[in-house]
N, C-alpha and C. Protein backbone atom coordinates (compact mmCIF):
# COMPACT_ATOMS: atom_id res chain seq x y z
N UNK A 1 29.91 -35.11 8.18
CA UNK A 1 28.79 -35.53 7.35
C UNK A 1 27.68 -34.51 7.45
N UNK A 2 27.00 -34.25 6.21
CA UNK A 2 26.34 -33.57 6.53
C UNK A 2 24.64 -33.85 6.22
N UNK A 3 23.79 -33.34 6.96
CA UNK A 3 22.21 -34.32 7.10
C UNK A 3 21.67 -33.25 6.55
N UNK A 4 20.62 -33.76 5.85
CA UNK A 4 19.49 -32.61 4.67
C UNK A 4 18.71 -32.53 5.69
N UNK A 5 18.13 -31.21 6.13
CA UNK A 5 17.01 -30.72 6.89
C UNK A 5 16.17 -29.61 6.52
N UNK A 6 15.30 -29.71 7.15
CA UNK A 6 14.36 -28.49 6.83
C UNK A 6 13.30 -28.47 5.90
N UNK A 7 13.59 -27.42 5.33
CA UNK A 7 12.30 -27.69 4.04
C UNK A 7 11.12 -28.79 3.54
N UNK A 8 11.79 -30.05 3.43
CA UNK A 8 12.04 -30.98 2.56
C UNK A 8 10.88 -31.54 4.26
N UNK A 9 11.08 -31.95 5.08
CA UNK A 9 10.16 -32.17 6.35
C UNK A 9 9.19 -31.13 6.43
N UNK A 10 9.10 -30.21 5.69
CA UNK A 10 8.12 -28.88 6.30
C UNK A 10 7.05 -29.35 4.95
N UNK A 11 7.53 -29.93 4.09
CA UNK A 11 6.63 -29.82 2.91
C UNK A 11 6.12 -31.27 3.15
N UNK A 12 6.46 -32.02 3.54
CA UNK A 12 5.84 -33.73 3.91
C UNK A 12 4.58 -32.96 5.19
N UNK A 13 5.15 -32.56 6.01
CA UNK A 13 4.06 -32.00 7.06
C UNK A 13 2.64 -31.41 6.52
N UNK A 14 3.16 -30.47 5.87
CA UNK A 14 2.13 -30.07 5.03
C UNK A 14 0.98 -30.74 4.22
N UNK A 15 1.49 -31.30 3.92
CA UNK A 15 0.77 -32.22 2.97
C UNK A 15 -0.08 -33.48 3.59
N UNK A 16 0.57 -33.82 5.14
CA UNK A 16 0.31 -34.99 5.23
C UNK A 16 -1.83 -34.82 5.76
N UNK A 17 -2.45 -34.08 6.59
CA UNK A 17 -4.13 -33.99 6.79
C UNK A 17 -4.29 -34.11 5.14
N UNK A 18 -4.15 -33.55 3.75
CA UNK A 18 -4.97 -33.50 2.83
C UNK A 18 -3.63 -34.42 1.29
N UNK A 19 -3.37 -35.37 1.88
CA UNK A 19 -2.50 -35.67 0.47
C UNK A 19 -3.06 -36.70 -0.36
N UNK A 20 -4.51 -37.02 0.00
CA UNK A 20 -5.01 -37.77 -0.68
C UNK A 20 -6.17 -36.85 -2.43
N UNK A 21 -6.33 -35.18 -1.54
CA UNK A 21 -6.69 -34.93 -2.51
C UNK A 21 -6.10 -33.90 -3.17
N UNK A 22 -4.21 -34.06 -2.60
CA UNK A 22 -3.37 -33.41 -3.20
C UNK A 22 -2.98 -34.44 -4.33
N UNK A 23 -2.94 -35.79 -4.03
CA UNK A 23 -2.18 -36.46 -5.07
C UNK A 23 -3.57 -36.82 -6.27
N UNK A 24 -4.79 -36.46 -6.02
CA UNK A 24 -5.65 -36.35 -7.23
C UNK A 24 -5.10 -35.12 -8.25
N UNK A 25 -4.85 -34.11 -7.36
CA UNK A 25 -5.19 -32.37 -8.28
C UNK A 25 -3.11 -32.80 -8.93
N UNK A 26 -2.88 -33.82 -8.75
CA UNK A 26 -1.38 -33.81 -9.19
C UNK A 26 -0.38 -32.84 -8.72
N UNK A 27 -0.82 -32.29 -7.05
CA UNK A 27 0.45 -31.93 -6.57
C UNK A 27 1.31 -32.40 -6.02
N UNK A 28 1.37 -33.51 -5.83
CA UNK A 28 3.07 -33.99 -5.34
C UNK A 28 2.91 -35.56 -5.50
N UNK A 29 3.73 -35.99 -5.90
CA UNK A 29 4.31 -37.32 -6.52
C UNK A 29 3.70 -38.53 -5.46
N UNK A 30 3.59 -39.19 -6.89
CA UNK A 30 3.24 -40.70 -6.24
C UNK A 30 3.78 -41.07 -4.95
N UNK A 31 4.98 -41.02 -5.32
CA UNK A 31 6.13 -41.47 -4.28
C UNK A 31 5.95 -40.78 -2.98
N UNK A 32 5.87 -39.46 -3.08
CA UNK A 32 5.89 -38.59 -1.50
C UNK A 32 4.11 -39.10 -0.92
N UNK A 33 3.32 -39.56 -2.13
CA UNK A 33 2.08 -39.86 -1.57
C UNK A 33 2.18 -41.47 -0.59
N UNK A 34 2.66 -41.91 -1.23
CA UNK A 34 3.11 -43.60 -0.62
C UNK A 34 3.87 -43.27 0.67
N UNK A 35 4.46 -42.49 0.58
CA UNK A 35 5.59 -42.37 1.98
C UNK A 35 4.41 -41.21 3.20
N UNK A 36 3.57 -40.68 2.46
CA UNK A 36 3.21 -39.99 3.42
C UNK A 36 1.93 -40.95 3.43
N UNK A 37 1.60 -41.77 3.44
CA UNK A 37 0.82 -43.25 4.05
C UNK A 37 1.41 -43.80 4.94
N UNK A 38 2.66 -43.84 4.64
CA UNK A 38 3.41 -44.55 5.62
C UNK A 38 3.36 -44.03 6.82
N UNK A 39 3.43 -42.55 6.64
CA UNK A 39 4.37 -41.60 7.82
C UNK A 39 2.85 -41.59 8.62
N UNK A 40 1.46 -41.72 7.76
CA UNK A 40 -0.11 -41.69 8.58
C UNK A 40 0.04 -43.10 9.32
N UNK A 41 0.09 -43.63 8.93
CA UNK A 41 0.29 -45.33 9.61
C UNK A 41 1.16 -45.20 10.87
N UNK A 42 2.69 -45.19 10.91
CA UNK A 42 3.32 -44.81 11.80
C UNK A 42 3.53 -43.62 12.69
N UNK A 43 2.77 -42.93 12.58
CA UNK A 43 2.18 -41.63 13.68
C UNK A 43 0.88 -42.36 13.97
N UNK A 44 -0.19 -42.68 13.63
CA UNK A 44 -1.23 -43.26 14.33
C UNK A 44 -0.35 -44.36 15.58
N UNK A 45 0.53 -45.25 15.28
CA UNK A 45 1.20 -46.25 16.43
C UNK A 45 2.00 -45.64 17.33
N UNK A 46 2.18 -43.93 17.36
CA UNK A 46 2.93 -43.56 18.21
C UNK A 46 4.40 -43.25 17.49
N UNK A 47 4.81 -43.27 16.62
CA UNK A 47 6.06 -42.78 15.64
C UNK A 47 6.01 -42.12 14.92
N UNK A 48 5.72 -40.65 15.17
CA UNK A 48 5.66 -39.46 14.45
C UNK A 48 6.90 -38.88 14.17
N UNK A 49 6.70 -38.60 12.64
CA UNK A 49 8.44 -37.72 12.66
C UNK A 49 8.77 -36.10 13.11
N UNK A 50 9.71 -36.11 14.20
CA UNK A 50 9.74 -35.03 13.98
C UNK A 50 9.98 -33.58 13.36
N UNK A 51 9.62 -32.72 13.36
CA UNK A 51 10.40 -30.96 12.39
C UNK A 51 12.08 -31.17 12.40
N UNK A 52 12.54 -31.53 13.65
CA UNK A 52 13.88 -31.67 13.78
C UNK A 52 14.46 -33.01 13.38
N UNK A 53 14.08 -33.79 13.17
CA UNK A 53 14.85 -35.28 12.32
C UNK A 53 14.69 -34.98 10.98
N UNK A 54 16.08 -35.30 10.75
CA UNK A 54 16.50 -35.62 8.52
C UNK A 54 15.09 -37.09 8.51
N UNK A 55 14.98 -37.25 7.41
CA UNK A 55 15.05 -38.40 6.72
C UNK A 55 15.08 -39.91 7.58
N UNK A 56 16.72 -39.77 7.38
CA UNK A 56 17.42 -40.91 7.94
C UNK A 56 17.62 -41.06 9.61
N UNK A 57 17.23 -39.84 10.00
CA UNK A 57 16.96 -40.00 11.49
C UNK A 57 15.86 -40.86 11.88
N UNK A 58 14.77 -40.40 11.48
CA UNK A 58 13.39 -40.60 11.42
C UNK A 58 13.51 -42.51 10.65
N UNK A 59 14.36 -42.83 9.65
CA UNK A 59 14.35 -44.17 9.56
C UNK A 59 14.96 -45.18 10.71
N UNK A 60 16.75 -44.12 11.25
CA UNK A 60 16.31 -45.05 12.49
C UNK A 60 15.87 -45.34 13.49
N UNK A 61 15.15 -44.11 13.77
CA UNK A 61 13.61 -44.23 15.06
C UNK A 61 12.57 -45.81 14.53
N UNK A 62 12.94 -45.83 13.42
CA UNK A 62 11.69 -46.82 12.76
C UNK A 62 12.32 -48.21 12.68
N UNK A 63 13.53 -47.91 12.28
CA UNK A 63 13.60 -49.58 12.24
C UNK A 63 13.96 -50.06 13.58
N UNK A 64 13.96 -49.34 14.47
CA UNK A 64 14.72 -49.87 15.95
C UNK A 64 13.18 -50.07 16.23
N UNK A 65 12.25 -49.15 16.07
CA UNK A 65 11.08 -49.99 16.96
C UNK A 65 10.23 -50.86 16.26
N UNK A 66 10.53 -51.46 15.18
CA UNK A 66 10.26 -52.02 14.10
C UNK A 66 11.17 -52.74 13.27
N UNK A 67 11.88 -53.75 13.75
CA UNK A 67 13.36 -53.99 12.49
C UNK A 67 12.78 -54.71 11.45
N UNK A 68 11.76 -55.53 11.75
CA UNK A 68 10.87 -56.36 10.64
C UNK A 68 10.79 -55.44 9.11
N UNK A 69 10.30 -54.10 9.15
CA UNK A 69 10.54 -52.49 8.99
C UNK A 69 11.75 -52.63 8.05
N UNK A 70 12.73 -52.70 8.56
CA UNK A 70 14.40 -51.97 8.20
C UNK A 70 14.60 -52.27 7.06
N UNK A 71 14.80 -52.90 5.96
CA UNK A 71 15.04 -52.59 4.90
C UNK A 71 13.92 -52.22 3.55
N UNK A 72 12.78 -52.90 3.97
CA UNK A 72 11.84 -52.11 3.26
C UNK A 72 11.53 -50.61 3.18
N UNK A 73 11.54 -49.75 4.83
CA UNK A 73 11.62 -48.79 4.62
C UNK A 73 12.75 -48.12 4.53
N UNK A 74 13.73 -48.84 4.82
CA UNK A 74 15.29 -48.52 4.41
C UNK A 74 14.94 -47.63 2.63
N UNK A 75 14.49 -48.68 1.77
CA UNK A 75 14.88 -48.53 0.25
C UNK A 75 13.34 -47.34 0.55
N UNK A 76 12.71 -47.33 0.89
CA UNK A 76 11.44 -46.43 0.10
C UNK A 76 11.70 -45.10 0.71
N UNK A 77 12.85 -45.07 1.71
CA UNK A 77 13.85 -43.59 2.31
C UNK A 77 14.30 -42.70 1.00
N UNK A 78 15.23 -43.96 0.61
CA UNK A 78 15.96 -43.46 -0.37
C UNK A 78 15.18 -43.48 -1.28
N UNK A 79 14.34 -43.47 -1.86
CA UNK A 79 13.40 -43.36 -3.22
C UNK A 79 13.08 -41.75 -2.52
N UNK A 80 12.07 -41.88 -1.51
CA UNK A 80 11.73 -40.39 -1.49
C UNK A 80 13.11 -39.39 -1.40
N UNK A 81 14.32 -39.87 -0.51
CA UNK A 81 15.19 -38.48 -1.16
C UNK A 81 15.24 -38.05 -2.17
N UNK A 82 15.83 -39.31 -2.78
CA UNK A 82 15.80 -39.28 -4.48
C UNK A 82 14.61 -38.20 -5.09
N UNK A 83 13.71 -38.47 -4.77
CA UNK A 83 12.41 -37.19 -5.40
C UNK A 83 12.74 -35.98 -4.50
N UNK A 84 12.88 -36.20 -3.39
CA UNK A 84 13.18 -34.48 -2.85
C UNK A 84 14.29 -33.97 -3.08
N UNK A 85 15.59 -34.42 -3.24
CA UNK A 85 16.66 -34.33 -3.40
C UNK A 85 17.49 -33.99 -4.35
N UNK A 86 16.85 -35.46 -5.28
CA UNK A 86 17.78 -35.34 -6.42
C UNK A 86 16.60 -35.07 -7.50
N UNK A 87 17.01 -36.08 -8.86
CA UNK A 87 16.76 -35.36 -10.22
C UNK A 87 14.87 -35.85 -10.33
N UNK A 88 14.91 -36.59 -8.92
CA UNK A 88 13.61 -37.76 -9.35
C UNK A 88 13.87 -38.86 -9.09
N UNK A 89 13.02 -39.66 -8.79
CA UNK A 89 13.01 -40.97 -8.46
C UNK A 89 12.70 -41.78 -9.98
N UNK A 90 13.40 -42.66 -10.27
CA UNK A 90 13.00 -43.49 -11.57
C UNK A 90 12.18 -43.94 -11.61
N UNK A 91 11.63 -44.41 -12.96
CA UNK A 91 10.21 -45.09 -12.90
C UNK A 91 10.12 -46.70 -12.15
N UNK A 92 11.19 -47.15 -12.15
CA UNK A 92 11.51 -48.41 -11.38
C UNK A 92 11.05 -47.91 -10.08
N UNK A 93 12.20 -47.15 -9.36
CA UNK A 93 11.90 -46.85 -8.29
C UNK A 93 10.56 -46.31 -7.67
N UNK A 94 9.90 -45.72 -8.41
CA UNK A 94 7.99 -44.95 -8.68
C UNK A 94 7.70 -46.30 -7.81
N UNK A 95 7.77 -47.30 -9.02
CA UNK A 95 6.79 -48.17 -9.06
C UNK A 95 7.40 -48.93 -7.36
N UNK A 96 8.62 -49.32 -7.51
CA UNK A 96 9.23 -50.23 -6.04
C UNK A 96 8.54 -49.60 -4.90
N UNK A 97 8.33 -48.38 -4.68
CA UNK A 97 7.88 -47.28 -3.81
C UNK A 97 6.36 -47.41 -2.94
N UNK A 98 5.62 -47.91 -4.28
CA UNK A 98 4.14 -48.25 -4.05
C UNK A 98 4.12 -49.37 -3.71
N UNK A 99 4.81 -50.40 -4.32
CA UNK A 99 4.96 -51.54 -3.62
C UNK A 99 5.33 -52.03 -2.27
N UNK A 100 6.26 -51.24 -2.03
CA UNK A 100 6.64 -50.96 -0.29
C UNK A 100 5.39 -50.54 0.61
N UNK A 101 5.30 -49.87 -0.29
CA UNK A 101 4.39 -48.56 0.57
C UNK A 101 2.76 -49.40 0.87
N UNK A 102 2.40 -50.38 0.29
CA UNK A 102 1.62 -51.16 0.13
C UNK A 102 1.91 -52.32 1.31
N UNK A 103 2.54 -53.16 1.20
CA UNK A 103 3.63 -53.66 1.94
C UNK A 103 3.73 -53.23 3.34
N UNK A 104 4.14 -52.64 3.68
CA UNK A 104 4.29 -51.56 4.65
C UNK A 104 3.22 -51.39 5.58
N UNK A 105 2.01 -51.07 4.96
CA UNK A 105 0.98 -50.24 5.58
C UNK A 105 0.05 -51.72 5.58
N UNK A 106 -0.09 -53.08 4.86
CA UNK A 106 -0.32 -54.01 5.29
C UNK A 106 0.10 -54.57 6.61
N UNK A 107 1.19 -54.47 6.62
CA UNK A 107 2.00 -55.23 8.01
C UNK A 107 1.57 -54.27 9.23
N UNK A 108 1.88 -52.87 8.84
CA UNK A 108 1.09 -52.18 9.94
C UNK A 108 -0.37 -52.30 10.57
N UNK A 109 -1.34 -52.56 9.93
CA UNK A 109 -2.60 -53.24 10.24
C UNK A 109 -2.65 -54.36 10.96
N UNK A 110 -1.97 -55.48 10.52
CA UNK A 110 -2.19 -56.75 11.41
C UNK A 110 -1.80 -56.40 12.47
């Protein structure tokens, strides 16, 4: 099997100190903006992803210390591959994304 690395984590990193006034000037997608809320939320609690975890590594660091977690951020995984990966994330999926991502970063607060 083989695991997507590299790049694709170097450009979430990047982005993550200023992606609030990256996703004004319209550089990078709704979707990578929602997930990189997430990824601020869960590094503030001590679950930072690392340079060396795919994706799906980094999801199951999360749902094991978090299973409440596991399929919400299960599906908003695969939405962001889908945008890094593949052709794009659908507008369904856009929208499911924010909703998670909303979701998500609620439950993290309480």
């Amino acid at each position: 099997m083989h695991l997507r690395r590299a790049a694709p984590l170097k450009r979430i990193e990047e982005h993550l100190p200023q992606y609030e006034t990256k996703k004004q000037e319209g550089e990078i997608s709704e979707v990578l903006a929602s997930y990189l809320l997430i990824l601020n939320k869960l590094a503030q609690k001590g679950l930072r992803i690392k340079s060396s975890e795919t994706l799906r590594e980094y999801l199951q660091r999360v749902t094991k210390a978090y299973p409440d977690f596991a399929e919400d951020f299960s599906s908003i995984t695969r939405i962001v591959e889908d945008e890094i990966y593949g052709f794009g994330a659908s507008e369904d999926d856009k929208h499911l994304a924010n909703l998670l991502a909303q979701k998500l970063i609620s439950m993290m607060e309480k």
